[in-house]
C-alpha atoms as a PDB file:
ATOM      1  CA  UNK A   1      32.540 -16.596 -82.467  1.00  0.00           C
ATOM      2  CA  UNK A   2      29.969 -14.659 -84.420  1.00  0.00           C
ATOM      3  CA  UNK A   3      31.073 -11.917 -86.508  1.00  0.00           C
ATOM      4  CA  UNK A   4      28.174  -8.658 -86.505  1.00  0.00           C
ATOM      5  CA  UNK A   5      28.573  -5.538 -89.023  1.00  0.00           C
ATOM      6  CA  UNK A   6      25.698  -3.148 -88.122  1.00  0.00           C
ATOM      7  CA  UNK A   7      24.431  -1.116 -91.375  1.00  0.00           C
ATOM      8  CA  UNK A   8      21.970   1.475 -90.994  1.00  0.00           C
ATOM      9  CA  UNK A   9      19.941   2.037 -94.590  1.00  0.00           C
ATOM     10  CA  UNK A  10      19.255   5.887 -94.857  1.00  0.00           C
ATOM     11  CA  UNK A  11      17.529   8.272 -97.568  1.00  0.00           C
ATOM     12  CA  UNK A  12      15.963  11.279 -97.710  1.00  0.00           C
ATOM     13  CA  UNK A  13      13.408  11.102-100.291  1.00  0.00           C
ATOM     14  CA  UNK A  14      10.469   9.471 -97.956  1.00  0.00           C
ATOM     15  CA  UNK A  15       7.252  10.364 -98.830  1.00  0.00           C
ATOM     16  CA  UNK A  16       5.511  10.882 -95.948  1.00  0.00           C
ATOM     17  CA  UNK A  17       8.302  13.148 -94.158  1.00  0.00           C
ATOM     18  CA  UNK A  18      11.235  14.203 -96.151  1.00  0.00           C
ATOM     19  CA  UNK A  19      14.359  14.758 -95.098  1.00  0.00           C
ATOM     20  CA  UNK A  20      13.813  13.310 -91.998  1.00  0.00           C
ATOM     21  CA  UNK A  21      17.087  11.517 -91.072  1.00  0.00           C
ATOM     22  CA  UNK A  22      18.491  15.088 -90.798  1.00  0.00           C
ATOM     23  CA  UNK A  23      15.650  16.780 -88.659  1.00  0.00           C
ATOM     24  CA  UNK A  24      17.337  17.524 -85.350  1.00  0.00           C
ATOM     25  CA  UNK A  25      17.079  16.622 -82.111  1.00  0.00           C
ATOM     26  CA  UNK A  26      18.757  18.097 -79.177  1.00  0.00           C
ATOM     27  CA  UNK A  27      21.024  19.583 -82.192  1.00  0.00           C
ATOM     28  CA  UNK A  28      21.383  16.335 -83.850  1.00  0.00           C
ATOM     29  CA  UNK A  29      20.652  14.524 -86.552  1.00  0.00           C
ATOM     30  CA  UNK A  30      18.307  11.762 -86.320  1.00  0.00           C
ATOM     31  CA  UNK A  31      20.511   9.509 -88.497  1.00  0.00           C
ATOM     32  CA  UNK A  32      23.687  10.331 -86.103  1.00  0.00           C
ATOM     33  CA  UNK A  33      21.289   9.812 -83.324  1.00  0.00           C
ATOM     34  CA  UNK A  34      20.566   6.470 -84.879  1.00  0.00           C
ATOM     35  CA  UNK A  35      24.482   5.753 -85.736  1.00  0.00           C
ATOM     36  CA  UNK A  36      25.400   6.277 -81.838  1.00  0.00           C
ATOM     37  CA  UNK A  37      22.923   3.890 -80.438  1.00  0.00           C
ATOM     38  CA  UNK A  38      24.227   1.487 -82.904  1.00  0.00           C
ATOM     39  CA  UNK A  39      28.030   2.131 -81.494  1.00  0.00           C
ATOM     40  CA  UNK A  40      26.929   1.696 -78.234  1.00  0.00           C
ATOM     41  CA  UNK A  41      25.785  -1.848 -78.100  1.00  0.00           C
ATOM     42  CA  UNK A  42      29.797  -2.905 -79.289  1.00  0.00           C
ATOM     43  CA  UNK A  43      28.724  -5.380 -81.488  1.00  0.00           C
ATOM     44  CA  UNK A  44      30.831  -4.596 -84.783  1.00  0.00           C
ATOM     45  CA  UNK A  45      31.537  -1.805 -86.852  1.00  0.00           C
ATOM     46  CA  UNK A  46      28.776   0.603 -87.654  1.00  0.00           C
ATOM     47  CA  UNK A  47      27.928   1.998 -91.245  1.00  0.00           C
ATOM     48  CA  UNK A  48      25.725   4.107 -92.434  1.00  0.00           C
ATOM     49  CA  UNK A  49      24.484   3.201 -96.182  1.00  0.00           C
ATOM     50  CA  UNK A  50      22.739   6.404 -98.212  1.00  0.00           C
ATOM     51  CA  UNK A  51      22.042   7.269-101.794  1.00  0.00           C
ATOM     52  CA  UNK A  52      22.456  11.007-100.221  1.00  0.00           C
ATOM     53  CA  UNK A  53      25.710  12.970 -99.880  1.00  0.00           C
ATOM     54  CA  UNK A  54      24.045  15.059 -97.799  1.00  0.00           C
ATOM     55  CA  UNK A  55      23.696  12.321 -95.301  1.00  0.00           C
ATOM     56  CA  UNK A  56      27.080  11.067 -95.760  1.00  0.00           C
ATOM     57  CA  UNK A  57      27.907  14.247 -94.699  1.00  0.00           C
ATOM     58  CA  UNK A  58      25.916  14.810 -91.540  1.00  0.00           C
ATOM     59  CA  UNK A  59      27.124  11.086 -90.347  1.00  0.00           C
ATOM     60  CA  UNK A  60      30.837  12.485 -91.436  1.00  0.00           C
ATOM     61  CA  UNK A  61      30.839  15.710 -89.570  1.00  0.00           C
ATOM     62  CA  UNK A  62      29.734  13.499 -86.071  1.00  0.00           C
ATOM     63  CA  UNK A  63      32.519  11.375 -86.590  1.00  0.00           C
ATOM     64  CA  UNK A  64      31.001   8.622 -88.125  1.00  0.00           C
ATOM     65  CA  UNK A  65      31.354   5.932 -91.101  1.00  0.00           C
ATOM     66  CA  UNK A  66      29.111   6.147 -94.111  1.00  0.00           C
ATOM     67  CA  UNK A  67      28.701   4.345 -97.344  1.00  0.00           C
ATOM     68  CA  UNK A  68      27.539   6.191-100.810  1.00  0.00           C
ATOM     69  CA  UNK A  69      25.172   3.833-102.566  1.00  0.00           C
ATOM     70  CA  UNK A  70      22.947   4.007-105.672  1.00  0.00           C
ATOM     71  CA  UNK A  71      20.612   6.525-104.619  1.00  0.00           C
ATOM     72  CA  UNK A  72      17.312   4.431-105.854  1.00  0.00           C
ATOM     73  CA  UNK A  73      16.799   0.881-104.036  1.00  0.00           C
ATOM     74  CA  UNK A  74      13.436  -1.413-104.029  1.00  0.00           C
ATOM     75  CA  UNK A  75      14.420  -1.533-100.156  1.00  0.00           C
ATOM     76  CA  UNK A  76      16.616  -0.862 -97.224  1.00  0.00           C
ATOM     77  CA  UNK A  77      17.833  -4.573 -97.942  1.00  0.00           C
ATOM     78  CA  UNK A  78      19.165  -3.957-101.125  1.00  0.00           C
ATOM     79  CA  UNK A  79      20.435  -0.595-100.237  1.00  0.00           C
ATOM     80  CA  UNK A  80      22.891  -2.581 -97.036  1.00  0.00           C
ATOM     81  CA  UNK A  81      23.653  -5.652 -99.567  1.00  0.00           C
ATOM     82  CA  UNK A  82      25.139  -2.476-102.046  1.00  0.00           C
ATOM     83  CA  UNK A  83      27.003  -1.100 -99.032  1.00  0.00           C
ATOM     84  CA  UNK A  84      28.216  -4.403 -98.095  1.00  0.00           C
ATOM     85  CA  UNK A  85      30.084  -5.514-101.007  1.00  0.00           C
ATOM     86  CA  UNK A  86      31.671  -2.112-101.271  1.00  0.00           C
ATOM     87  CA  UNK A  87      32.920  -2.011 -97.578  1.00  0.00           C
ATOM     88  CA  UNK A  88      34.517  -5.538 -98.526  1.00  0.00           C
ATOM     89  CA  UNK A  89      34.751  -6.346 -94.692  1.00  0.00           C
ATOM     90  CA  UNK A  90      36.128  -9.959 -94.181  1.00  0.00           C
ATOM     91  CA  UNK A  91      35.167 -12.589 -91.917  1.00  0.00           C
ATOM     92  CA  UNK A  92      31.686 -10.843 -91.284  1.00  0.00           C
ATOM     93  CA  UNK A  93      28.984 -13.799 -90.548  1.00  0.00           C
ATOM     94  CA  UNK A  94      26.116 -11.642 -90.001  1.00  0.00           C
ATOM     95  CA  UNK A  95      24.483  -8.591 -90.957  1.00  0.00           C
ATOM     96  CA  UNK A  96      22.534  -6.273 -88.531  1.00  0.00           C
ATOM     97  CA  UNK A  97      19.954  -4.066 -90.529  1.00  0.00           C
ATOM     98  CA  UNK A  98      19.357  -0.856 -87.956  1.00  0.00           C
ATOM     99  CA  UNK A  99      16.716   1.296 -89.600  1.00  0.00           C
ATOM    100  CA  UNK A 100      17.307   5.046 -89.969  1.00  0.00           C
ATOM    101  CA  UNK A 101      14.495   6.211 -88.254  1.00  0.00           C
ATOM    102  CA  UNK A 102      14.211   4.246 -84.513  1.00  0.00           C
ATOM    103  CA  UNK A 103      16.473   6.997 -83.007  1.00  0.00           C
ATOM    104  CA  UNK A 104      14.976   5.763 -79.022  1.00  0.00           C
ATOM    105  CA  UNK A 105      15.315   1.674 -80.325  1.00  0.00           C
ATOM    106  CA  UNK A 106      16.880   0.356 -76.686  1.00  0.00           C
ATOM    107  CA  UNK A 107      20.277  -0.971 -77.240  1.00  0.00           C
ATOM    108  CA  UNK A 108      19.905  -3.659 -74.533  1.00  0.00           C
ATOM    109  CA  UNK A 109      17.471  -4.960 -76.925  1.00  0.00           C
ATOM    110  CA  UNK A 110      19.642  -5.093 -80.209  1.00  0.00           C
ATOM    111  CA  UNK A 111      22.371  -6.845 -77.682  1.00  0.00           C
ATOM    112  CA  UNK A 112      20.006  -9.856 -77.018  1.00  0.00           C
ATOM    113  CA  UNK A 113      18.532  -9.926 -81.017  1.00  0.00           C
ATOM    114  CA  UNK A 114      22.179 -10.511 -81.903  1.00  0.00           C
ATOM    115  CA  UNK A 115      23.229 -13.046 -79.249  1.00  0.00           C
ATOM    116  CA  UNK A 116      20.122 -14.777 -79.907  1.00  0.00           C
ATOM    117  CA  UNK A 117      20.401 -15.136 -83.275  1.00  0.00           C
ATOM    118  CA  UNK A 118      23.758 -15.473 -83.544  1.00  0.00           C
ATOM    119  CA  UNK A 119      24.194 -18.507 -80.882  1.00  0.00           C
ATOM    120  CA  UNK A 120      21.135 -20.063 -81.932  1.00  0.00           C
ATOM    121  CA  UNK A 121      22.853 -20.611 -85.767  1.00  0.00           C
ATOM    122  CA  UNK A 122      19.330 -18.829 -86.970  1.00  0.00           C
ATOM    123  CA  UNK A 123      19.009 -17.739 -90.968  1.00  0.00           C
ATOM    124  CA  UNK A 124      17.049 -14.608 -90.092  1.00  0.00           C
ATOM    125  CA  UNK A 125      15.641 -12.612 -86.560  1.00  0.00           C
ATOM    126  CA  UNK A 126      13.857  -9.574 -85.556  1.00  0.00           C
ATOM    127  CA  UNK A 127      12.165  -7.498 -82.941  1.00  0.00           C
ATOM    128  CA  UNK A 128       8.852  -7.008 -81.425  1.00  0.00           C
ATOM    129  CA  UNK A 129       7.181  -6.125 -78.384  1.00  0.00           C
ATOM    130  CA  UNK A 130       3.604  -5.848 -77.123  1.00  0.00           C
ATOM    131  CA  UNK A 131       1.062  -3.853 -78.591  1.00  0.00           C
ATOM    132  CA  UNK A 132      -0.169  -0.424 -76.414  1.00  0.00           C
ATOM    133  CA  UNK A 133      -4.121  -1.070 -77.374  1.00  0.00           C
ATOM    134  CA  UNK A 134      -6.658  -1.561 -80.351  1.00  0.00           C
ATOM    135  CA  UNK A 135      -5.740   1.855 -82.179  1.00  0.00           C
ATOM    136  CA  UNK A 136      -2.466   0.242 -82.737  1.00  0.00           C
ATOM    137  CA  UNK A 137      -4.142  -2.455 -84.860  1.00  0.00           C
ATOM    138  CA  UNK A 138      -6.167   0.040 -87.022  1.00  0.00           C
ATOM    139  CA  UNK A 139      -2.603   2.581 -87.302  1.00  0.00           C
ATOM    140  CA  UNK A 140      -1.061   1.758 -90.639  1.00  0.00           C
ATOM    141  CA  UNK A 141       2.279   3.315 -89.183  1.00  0.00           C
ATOM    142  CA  UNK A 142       2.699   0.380 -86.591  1.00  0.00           C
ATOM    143  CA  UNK A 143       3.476  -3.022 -88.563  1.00  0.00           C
ATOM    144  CA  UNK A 144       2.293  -6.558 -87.052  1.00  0.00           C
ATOM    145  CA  UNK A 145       3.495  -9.363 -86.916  1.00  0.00           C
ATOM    146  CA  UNK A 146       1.876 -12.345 -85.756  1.00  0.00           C
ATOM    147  CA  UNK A 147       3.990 -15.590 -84.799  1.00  0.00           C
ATOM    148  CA  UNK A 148       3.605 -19.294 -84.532  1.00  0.00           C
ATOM    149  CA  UNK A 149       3.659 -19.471 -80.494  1.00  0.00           C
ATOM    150  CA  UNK A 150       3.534 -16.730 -77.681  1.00  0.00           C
ATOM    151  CA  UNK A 151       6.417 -14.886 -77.171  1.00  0.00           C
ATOM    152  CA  UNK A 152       8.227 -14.118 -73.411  1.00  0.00           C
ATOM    153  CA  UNK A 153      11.520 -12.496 -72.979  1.00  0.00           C
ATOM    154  CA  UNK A 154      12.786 -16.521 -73.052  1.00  0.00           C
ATOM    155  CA  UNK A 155      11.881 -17.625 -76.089  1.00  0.00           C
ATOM    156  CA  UNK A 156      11.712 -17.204 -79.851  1.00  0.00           C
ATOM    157  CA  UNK A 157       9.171 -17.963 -82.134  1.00  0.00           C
ATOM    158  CA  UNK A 158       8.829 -18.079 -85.959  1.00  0.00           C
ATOM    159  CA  UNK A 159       7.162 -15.002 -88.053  1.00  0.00           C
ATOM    160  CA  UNK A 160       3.739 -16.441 -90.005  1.00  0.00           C
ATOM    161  CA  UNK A 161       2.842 -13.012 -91.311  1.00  0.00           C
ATOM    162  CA  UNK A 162       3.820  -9.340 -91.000  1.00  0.00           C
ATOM    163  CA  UNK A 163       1.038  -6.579 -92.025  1.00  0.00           C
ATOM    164  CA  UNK A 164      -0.049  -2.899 -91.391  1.00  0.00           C
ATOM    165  CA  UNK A 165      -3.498  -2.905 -90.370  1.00  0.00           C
ATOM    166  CA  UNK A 166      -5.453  -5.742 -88.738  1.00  0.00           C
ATOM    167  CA  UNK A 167      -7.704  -7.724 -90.966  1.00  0.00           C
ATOM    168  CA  UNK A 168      -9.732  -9.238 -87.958  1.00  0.00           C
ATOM    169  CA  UNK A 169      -9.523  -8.884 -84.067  1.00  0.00           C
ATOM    170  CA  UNK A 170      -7.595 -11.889 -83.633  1.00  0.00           C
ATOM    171  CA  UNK A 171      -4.868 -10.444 -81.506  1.00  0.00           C
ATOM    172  CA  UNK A 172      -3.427 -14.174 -80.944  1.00  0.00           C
ATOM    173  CA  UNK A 173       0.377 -13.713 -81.125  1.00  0.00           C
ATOM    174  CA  UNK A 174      -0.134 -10.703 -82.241  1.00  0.00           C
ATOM    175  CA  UNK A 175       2.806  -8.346 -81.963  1.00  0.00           C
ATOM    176  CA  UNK A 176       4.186  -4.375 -82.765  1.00  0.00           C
ATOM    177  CA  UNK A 177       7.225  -5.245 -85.492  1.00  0.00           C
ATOM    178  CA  UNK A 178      10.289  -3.182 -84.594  1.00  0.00           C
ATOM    179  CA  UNK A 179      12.438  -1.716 -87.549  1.00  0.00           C
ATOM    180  CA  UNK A 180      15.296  -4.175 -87.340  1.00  0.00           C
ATOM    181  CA  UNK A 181      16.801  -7.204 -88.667  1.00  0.00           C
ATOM    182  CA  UNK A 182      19.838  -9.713 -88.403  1.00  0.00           C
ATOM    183  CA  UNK A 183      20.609 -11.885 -91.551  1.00  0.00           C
ATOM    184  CA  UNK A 184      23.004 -14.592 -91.778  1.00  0.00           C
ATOM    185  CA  UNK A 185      25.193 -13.548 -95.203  1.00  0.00           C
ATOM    186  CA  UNK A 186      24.264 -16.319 -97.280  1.00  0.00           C
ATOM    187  CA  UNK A 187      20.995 -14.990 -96.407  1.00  0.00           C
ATOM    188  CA  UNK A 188      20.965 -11.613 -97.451  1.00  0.00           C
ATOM    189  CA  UNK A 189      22.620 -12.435-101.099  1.00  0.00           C
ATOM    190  CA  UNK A 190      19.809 -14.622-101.102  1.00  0.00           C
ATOM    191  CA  UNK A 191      16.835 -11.906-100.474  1.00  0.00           C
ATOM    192  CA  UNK A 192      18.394  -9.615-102.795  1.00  0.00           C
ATOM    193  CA  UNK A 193      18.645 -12.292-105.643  1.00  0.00           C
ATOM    194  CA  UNK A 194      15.104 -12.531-105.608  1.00  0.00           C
ATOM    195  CA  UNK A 195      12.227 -10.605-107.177  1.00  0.00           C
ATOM    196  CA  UNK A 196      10.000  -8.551-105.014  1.00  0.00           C
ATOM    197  CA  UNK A 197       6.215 -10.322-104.591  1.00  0.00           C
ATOM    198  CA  UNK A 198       3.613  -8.062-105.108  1.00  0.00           C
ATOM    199  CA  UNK A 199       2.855  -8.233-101.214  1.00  0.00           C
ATOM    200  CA  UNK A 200       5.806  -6.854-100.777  1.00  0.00           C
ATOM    201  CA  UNK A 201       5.373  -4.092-102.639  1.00  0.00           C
ATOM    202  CA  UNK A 202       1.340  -3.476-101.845  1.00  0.00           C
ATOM    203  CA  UNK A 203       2.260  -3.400 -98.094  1.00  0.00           C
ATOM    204  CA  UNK A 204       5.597  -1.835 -98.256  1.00  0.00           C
ATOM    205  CA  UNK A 205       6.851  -4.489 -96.280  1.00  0.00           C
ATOM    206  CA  UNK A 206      10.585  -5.789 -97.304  1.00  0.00           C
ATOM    207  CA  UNK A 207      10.347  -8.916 -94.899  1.00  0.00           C
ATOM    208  CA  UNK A 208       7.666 -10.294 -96.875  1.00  0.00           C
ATOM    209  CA  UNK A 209       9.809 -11.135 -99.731  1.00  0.00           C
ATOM    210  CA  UNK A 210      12.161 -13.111 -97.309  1.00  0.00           C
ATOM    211  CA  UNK A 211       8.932 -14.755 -95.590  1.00  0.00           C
ATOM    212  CA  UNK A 212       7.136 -15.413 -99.198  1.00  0.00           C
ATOM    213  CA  UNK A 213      10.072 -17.279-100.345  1.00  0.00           C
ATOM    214  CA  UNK A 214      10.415 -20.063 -97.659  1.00  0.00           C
ATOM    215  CA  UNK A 215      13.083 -18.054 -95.145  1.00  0.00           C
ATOM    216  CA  UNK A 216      12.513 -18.334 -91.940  1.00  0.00           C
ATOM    217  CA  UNK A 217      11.956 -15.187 -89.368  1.00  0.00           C
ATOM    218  CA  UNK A 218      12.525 -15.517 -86.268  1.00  0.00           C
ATOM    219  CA  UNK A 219      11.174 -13.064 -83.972  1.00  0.00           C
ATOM    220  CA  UNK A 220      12.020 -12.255 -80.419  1.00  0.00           C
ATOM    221  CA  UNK A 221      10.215  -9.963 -77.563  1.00  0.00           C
ATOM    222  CA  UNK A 222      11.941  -6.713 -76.843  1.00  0.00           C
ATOM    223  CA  UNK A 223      11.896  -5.427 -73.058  1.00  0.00           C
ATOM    224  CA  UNK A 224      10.907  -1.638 -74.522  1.00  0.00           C
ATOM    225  CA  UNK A 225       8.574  -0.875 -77.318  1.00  0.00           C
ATOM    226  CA  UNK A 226      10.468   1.852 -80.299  1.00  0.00           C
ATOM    227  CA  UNK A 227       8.601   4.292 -82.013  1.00  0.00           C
ATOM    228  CA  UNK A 228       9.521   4.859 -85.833  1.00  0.00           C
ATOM    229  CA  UNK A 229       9.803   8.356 -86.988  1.00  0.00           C
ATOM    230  CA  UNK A 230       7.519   8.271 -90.025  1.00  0.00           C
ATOM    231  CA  UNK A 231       5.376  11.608 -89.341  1.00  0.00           C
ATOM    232  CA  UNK A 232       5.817  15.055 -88.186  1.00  0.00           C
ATOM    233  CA  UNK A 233       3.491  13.825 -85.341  1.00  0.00           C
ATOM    234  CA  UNK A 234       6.091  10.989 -84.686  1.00  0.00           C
ATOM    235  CA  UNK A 235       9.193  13.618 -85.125  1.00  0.00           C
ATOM    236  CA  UNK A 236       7.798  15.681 -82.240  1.00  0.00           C
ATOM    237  CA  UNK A 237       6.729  12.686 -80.034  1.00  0.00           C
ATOM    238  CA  UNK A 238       9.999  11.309 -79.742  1.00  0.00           C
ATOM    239  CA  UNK A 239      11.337  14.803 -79.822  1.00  0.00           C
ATOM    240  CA  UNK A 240       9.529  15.569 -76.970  1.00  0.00           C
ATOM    241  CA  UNK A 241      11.021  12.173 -75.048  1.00  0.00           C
ATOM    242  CA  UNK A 242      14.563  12.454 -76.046  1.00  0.00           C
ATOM    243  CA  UNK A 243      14.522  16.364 -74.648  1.00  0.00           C
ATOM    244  CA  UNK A 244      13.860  15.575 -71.884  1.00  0.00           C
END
């Protein structure tokens, strides 16, 4: 069988809303908010990898596991491969990469990324889910991705391109890109080996490097759609849903 360690990349220096992994809600972080949905699903041990002590801290103080890193990465990727080799975990066949700011990301739906993946021997997986309407295509905040065939909650398909705002109306396999992904090991020391392509960097996608250098994604329809925290408008969205 399988063996899953969940790490959860974390910083506090984004651009567009700082400190956000610490902004509360229902007097909790959003980082321990994210750490508890990931211990939830059972699927391995949980970590939290952060340049920032303060996080650390927060993730400490709610009884949780944390790994200092280098505080400056290219990516979350690089930031979990760091954390990785320092929690020197053995007999670990696959990495889950939770990102720090899907606090309402349904567990049920990491559960079946990972047992697909894992029982389908695939390299690399992720999530999507239907887009709402045609704002979503024109909002920069929501990534794409578009995959070979049509996906149902039966199937997988394989990633073709991932990208922030639409550059037609095709909406043919056409998808909302969750912020998570499951790498085989040998996998992830491979992405991390390799330079980032200028896509990568121009979109502020990390996936592209994978997908630019011949490694197959694999996505897979989630049942609920996630909403990333990347703007105070986001913060108080979700804030809104979890509070109640």
């Amino acid at each position: 069988m399988n063996k899953t360690l969940i790490l959860i990349p974390s910083r506090l220096s984004a651009k567009r809303l700082p400190n956000k992994p610490l902004l509360k809600i229902n007097g909790i972080s959003i980082i321990s908010h994210v750490y508890k949905n990931a211990l939830n699903t059972k699927i391995g041990e949980v970590y939290v990898a952060t340049g920032d002590k303060e996080i650390q801290e927060d993730i400490f103080k709610n009884n949780g596991k944390a790994i200092l890193t280098e505080k400056d990465h290219n990516s979350g990727t690089d930031r979990i491969f760091e954390a990785f080799r320092k929690i020197n975990l053995k007999g670990i066949d696959y990495i889950l990469n939770l990102q720090g700011d899907e606090p309402i990301l349904n567990s049920t739906d990491i559960i079946k990324l990972n047992e697909v993946v894992t029982n389908s021997d695939l390299d690399m997986g992720t999530l999507c889910c239907n887009l709402k309407n045609n704002a979503d295509l024109l909002n920069e905040n929501i990534v794409k991705v578009r995959t070979e065939e049509t996906l149902n909650k039966d199937n997988t398909s394989k990633a073709i391109d991932f990208f922030r705002k639409s550059k037609n109306e095709n909406t043919t396999n056409l998808y909302h890109h969750l912020g998570i992904y499951i790498y085989k090991v040998k996998v992830l020391e491979k992405i991390v080996t390799l330079k980032q392509t200028n896509n990568e960097k121009k979109n502020k996608l990390e996936q592209l490097r994978a997908l630019e250098n011949d490694i197959n994604i694999h996505a897979i329809l989630a049942q609920k759609c996630s909403i990333g925290v990347d703007t105070e408008e986001d913060y108080l969205k979700i804030k809104k849903i979890m509070e109640k």
